[in-house]
N, C-alpha and C. Protein backbone atom coordinates (compact mmCIF):
# COMPACT_ATOMS: atom_id res chain seq x y z
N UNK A 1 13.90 -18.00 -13.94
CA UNK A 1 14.11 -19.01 -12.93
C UNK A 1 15.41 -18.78 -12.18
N UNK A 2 16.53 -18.56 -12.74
CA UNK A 2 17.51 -18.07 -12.46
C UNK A 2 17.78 -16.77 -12.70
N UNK A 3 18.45 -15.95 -11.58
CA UNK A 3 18.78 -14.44 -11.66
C UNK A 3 19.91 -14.49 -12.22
N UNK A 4 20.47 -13.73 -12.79
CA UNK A 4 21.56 -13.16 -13.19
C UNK A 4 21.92 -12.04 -12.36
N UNK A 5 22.12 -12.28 -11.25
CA UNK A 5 22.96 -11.51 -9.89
C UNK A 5 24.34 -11.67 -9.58
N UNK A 6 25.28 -10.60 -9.38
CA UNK A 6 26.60 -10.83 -9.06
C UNK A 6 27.05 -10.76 -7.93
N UNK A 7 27.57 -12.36 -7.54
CA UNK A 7 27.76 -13.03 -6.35
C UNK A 7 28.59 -12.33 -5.48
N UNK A 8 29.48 -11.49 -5.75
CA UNK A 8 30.63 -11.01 -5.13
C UNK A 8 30.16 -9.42 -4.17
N UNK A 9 28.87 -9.43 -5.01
CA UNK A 9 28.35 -8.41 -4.05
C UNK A 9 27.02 -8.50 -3.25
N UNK A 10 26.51 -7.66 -2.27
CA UNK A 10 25.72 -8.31 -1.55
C UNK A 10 24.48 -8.29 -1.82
N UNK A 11 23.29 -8.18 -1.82
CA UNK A 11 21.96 -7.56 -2.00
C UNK A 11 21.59 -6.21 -2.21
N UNK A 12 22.27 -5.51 -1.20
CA UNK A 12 21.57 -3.43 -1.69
C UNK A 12 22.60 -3.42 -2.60
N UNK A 13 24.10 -3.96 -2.86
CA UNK A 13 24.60 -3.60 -3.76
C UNK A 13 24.42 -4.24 -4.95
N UNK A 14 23.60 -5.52 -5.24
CA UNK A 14 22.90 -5.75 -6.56
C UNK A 14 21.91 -4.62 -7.14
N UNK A 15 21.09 -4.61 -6.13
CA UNK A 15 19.90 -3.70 -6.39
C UNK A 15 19.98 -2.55 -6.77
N UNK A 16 21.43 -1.68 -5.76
CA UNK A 16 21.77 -0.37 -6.48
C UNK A 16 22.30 -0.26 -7.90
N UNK A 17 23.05 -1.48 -7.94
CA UNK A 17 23.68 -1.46 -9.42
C UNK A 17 22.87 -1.45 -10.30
N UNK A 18 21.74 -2.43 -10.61
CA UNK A 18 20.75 -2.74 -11.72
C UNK A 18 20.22 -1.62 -11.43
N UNK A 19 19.56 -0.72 -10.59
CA UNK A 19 18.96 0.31 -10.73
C UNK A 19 19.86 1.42 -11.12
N UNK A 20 20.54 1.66 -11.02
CA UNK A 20 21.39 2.66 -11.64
C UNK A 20 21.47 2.47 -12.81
N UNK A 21 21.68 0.86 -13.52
CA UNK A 21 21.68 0.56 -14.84
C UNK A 21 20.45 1.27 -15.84
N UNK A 22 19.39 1.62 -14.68
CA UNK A 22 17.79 1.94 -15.16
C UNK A 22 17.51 3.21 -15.10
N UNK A 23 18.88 3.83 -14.70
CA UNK A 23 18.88 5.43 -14.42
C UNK A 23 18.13 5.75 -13.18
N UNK A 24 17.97 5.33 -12.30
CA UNK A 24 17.52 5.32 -10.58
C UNK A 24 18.45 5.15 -9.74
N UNK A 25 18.22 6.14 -8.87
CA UNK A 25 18.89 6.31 -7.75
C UNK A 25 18.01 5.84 -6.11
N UNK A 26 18.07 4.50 -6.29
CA UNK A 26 17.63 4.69 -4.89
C UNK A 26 17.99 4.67 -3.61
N UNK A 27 17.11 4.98 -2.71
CA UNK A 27 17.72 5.53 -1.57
C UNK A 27 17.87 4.13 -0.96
N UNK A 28 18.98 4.66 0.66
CA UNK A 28 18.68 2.77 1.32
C UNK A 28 17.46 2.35 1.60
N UNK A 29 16.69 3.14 2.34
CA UNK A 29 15.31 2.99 2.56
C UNK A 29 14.15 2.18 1.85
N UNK A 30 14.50 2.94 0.40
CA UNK A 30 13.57 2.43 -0.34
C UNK A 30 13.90 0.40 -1.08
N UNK A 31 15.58 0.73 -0.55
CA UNK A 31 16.18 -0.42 -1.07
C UNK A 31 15.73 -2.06 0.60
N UNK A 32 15.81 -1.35 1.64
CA UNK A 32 15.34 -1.61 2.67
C UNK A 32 13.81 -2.27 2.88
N UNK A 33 12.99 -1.69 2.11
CA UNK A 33 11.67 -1.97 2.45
C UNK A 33 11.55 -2.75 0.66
N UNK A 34 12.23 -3.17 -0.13
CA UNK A 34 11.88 -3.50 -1.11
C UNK A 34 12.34 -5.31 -0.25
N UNK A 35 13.15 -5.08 0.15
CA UNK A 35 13.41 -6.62 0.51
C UNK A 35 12.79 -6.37 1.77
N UNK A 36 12.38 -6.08 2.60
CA UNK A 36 11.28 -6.35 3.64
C UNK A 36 10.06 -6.87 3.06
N UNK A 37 9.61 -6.22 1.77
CA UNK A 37 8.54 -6.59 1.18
C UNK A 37 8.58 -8.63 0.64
N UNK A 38 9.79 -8.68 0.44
CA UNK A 38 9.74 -10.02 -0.10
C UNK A 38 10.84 -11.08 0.94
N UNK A 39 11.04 -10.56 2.10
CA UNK A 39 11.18 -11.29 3.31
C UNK A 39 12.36 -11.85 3.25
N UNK A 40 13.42 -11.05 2.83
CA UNK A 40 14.84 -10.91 3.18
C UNK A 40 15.25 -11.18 4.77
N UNK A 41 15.85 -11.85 5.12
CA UNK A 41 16.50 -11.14 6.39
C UNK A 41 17.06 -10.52 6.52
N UNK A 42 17.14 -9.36 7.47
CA UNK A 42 17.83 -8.00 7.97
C UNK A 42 19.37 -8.63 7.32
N UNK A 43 19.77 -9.90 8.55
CA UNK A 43 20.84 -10.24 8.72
C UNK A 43 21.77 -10.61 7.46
N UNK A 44 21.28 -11.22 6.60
CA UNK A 44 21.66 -11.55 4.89
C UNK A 44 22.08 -10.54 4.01
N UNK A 45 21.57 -9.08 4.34
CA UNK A 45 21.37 -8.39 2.95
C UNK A 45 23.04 -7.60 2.96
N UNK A 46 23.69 -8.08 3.81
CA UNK A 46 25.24 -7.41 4.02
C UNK A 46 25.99 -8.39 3.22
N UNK A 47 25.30 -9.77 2.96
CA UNK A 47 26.34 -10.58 3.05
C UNK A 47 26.59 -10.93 1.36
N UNK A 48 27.55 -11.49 0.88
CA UNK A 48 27.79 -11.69 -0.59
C UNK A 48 26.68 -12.44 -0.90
N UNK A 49 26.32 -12.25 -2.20
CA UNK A 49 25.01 -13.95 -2.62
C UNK A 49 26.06 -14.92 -2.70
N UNK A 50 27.49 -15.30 -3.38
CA UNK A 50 27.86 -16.36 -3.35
C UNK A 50 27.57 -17.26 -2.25
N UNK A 51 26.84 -16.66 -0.89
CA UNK A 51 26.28 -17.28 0.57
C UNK A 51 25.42 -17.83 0.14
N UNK A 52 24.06 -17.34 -0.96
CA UNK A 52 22.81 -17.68 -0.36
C UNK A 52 22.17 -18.57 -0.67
N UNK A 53 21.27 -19.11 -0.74
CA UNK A 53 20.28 -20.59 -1.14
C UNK A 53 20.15 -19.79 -2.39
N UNK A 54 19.23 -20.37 -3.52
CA UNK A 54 18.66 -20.32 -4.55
C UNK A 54 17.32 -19.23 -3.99
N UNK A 55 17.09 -19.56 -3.03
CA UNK A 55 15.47 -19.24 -2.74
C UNK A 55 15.82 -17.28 -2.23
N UNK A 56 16.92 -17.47 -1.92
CA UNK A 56 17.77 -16.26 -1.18
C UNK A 56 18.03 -15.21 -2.53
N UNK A 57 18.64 -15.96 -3.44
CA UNK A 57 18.74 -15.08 -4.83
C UNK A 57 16.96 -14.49 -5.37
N UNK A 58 16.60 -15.49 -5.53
CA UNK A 58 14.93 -15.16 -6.43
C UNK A 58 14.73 -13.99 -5.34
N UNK A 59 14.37 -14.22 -4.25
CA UNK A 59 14.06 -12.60 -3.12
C UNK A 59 14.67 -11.59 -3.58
N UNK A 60 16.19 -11.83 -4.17
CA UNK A 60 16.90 -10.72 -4.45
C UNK A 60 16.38 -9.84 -5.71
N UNK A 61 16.03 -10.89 -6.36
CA UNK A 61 15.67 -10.63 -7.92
C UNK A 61 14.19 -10.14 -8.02
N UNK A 62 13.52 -10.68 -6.83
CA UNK A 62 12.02 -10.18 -6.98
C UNK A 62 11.78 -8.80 -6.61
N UNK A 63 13.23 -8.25 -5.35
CA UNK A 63 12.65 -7.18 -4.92
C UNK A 63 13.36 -5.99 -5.91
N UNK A 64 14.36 -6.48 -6.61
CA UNK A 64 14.85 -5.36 -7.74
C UNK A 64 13.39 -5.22 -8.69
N UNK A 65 12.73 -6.25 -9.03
CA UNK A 65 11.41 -6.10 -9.85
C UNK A 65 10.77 -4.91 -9.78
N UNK A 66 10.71 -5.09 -8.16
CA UNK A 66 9.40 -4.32 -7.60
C UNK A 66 10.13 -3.03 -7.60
N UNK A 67 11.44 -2.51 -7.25
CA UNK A 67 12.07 -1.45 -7.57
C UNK A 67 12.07 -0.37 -8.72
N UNK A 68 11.59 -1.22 -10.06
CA UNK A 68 11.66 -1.01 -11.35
C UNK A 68 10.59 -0.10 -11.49
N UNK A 69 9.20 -0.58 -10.73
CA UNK A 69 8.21 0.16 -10.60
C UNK A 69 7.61 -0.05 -11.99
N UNK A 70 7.81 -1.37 -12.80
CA UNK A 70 7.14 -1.52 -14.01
C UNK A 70 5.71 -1.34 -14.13
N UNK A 71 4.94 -1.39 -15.13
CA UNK A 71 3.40 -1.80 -14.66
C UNK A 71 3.24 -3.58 -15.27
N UNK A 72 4.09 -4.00 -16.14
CA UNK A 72 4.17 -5.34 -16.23
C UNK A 72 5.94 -6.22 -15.28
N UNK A 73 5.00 -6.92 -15.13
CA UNK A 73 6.61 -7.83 -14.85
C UNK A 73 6.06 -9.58 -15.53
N UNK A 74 7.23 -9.49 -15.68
CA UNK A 74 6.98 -10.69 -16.68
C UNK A 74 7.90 -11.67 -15.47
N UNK A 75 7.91 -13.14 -15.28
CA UNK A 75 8.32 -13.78 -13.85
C UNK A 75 8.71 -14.82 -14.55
N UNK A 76 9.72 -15.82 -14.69
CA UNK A 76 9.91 -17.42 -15.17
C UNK A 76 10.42 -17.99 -13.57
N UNK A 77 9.27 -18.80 -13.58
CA UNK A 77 9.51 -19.21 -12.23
C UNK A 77 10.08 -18.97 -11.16
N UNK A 78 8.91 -18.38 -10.73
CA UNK A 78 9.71 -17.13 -9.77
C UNK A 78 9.75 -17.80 -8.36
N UNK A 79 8.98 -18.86 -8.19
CA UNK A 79 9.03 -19.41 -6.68
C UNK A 79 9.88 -20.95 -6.76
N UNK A 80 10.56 -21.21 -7.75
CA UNK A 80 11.89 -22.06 -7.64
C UNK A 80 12.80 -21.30 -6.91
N UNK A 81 12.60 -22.48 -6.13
CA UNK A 81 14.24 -22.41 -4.89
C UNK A 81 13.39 -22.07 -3.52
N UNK A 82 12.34 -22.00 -3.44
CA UNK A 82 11.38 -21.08 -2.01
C UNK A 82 10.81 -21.87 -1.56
N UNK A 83 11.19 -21.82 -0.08
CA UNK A 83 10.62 -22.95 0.70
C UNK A 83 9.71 -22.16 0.52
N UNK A 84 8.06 -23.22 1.24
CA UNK A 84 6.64 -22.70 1.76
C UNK A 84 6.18 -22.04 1.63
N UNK A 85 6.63 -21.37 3.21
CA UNK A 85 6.37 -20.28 3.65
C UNK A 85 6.92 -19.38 2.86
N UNK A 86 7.89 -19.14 2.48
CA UNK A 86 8.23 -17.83 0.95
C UNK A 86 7.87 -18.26 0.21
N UNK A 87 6.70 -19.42 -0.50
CA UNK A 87 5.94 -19.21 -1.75
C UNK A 87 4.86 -18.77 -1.24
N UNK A 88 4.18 -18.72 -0.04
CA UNK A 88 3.31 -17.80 0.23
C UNK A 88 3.13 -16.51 0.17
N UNK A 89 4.44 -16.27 0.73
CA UNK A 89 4.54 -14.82 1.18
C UNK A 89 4.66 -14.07 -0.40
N UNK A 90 5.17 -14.84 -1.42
CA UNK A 90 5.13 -14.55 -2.54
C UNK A 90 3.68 -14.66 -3.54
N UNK A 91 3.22 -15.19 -2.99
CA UNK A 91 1.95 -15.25 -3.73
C UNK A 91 1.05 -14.51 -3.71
N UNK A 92 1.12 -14.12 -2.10
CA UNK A 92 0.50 -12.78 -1.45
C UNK A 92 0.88 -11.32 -2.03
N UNK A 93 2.17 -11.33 -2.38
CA UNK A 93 2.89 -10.19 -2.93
C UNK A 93 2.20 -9.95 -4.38
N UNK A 94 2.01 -10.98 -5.27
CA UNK A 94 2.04 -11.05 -6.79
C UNK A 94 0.45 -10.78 -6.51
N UNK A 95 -0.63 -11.29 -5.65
CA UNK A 95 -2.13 -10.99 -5.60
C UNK A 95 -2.26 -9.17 -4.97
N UNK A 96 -0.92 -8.80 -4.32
CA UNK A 96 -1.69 -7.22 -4.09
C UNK A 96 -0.95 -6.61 -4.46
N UNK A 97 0.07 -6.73 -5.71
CA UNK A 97 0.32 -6.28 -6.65
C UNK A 97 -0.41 -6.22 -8.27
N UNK A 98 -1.06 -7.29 -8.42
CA UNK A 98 -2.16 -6.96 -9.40
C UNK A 98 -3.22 -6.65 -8.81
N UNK A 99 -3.53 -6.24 -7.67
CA UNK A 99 -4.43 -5.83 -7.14
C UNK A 99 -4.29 -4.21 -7.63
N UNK A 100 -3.21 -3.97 -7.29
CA UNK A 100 -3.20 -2.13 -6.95
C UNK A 100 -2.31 -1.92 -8.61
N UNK A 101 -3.09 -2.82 -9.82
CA UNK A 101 -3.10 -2.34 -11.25
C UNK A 101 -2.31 -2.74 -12.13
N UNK A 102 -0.84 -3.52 -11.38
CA UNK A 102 0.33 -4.54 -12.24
C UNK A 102 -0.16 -5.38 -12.96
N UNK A 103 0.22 -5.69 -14.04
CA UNK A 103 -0.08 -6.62 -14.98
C UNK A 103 1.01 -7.81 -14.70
N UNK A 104 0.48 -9.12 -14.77
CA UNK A 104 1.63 -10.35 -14.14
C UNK A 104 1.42 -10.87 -15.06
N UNK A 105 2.75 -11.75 -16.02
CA UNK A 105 2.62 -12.51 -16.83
C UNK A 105 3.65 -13.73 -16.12
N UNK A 106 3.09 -14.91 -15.51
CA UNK A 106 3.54 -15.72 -14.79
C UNK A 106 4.13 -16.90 -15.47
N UNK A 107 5.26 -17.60 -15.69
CA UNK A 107 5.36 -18.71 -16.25
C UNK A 107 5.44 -19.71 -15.20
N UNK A 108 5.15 -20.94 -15.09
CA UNK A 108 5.34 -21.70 -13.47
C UNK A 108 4.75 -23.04 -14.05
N UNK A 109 5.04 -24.23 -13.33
CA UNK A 109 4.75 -25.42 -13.48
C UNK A 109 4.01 -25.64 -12.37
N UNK A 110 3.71 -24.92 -11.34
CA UNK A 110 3.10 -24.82 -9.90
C UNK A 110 1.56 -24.44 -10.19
N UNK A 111 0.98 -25.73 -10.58
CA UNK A 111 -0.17 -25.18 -11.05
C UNK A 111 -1.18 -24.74 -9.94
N UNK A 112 -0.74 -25.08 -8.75
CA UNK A 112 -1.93 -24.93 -7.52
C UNK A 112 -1.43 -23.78 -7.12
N UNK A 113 -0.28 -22.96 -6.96
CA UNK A 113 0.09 -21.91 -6.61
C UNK A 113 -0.59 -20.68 -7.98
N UNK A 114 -0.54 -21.13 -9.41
CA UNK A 114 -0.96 -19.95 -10.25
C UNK A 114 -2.44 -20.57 -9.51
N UNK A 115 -2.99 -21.35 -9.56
CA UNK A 115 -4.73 -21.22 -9.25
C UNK A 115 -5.08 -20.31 -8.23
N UNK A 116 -4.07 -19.96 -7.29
CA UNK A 116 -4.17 -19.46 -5.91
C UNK A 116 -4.28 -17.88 -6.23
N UNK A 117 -3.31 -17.27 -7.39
CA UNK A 117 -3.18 -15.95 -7.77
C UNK A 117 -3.47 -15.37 -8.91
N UNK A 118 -4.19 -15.91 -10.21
CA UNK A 118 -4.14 -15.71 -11.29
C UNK A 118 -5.60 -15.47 -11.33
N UNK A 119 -6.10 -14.58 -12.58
CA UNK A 119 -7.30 -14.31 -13.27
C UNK A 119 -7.54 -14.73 -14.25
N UNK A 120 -6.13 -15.38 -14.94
CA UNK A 120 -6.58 -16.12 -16.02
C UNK A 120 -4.99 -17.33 -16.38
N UNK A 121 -5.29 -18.34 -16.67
CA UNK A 121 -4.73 -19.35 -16.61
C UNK A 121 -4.30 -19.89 -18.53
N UNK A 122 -3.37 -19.44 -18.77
CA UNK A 122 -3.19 -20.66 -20.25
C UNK A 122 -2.58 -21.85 -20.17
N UNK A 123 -2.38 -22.97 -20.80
CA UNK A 123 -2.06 -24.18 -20.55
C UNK A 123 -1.47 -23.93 -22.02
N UNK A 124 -0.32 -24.49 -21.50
CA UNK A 124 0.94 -24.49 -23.50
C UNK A 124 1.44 -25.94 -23.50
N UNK A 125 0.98 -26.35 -24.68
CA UNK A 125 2.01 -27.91 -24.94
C UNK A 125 2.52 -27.37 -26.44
N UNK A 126 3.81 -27.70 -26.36
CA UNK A 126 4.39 -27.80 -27.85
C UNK A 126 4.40 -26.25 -28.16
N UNK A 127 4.53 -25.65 -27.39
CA UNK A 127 4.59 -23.87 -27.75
C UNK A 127 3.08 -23.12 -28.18
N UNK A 128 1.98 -24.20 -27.96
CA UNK A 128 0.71 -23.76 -28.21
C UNK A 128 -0.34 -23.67 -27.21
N UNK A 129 -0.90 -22.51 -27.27
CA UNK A 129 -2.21 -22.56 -26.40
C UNK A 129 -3.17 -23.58 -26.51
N UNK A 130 -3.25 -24.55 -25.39
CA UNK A 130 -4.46 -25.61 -25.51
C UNK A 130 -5.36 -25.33 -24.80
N UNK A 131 -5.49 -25.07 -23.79
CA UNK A 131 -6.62 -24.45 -23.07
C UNK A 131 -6.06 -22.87 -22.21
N UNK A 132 -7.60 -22.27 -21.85
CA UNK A 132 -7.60 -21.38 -20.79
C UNK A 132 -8.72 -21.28 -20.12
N UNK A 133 -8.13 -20.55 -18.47
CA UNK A 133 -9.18 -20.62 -17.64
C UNK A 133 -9.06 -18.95 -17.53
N UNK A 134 -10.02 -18.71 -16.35
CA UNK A 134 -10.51 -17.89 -16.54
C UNK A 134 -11.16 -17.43 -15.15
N UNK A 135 -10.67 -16.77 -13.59
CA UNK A 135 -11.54 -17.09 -12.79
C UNK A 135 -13.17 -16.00 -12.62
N UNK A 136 -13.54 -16.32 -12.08
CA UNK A 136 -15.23 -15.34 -12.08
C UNK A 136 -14.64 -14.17 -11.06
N UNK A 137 -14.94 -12.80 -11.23
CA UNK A 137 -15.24 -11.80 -9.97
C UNK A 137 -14.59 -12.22 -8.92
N UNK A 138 -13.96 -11.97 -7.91
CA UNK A 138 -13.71 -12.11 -6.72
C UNK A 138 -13.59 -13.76 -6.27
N UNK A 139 -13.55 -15.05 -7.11
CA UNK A 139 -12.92 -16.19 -7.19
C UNK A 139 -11.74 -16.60 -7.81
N UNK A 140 -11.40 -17.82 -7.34
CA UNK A 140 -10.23 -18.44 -7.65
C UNK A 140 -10.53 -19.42 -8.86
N UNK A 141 -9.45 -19.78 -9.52
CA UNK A 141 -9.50 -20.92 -10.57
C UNK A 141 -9.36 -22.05 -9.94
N UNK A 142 -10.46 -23.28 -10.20
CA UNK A 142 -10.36 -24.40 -10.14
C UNK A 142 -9.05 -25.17 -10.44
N UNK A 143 -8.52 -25.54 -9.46
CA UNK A 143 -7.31 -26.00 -9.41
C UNK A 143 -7.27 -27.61 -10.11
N UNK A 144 -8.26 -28.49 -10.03
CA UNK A 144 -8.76 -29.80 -10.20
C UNK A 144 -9.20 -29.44 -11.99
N UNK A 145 -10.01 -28.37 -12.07
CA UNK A 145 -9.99 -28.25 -13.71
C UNK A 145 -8.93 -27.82 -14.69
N UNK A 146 -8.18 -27.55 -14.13
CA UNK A 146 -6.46 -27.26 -14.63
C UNK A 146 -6.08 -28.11 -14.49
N UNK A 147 -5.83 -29.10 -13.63
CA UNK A 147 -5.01 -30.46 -13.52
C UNK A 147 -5.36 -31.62 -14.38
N UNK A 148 -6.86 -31.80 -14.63
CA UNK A 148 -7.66 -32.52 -15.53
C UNK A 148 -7.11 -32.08 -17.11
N UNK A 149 -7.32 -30.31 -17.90
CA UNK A 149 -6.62 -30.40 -18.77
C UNK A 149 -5.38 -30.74 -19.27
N UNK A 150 -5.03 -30.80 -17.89
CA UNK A 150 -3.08 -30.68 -18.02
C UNK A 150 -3.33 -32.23 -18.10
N UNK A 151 -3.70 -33.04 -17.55
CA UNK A 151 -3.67 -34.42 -17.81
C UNK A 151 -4.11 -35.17 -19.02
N UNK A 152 -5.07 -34.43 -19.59
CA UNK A 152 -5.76 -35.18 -20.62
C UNK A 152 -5.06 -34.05 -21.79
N UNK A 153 -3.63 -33.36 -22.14
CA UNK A 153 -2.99 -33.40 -22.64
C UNK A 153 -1.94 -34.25 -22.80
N UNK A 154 -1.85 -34.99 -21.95
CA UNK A 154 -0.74 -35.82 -21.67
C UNK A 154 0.82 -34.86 -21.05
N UNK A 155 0.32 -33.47 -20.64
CA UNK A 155 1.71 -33.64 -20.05
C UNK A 155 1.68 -33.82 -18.74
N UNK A 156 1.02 -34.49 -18.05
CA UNK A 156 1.81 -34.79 -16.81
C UNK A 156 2.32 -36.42 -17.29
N UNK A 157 2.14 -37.22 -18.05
CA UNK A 157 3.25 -38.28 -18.51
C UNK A 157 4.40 -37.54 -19.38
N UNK A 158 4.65 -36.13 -19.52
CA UNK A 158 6.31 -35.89 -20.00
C UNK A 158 5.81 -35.62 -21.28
N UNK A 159 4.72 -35.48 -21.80
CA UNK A 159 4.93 -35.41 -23.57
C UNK A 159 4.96 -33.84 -24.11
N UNK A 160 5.32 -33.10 -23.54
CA UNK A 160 4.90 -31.78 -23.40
C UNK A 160 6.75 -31.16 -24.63
């Protein structure tokens, strides 16, 4: 939910650092089109994060992800702090990225946003699996049948 990014430097120089940490060298280019991919502004990526919104960091942190070139990424709420329109643009990202073979293990309280991108859905109260969904071929998960379990667990009254 929160990055662990250092404020004092700007965006390509987060990104170069952690990747270097990973033994990668990347180029600007590739550092360039990693935050194009997750809708940086040009104008921002010079500037320190101690500048940026919350929503400004997660971009930062999503596009080092995609840098990593993992085949899993594991996400804890990855669209806290993102207006709208960047949870779209993010949602879009995470659907044609498991598209082209990534494995996503999503944690999120945004249950209409995982219905929007997920193939399969678990529901956890108390650190336990209570239900899962599951969508069909080329559909989405019922967003209304996720909300119903989540209710008739009782955590949308807090008991979770």
């Amino acid at each position: 939910e929160s990055a662990a990014l250092y404020e004092h430097l700007d965006a390509r120089e987060n990104l170069r650092y952690f990747l270097q940490l990973a033994g990668r060298a990347p180029t600007p280019a590739a550092l360039d089109a990693a935050l194009d991919r997750v809708a940086l502004a040009p104008d921002a990526r010079g500037r320190r994060l101690g500048g940026y919104s919350k929503g400004m960091r997660q971009k930062v942190a999503i596009a080092l992800a995609l840098l990593r070139e993992t085949e899993i990424l594991l996400l804890d709420e990855p669209t806290s702090g993102l207006d709208p329109a960047a949870i779209d643009e993010f949602h879009a990202l995470v659907r044609t990225l498991a598209d082209g073979g990534r494995a996503i293990l999503m944690v999120t309280h945004d249950v209409y946003g995982a219905c929007q991108v997920a193939d399969r859905i678990g529901l956890l109260h108390a650190g336990r699996l209570v239900d899962e969904f599951a969508a069909a071929p080329g559909a989405r998960i019922a967003t209304e049948a996720v909300h119903r379990a989540f209710s008739a667990q009782g955590l949308a009254r807090g008991l979770a």
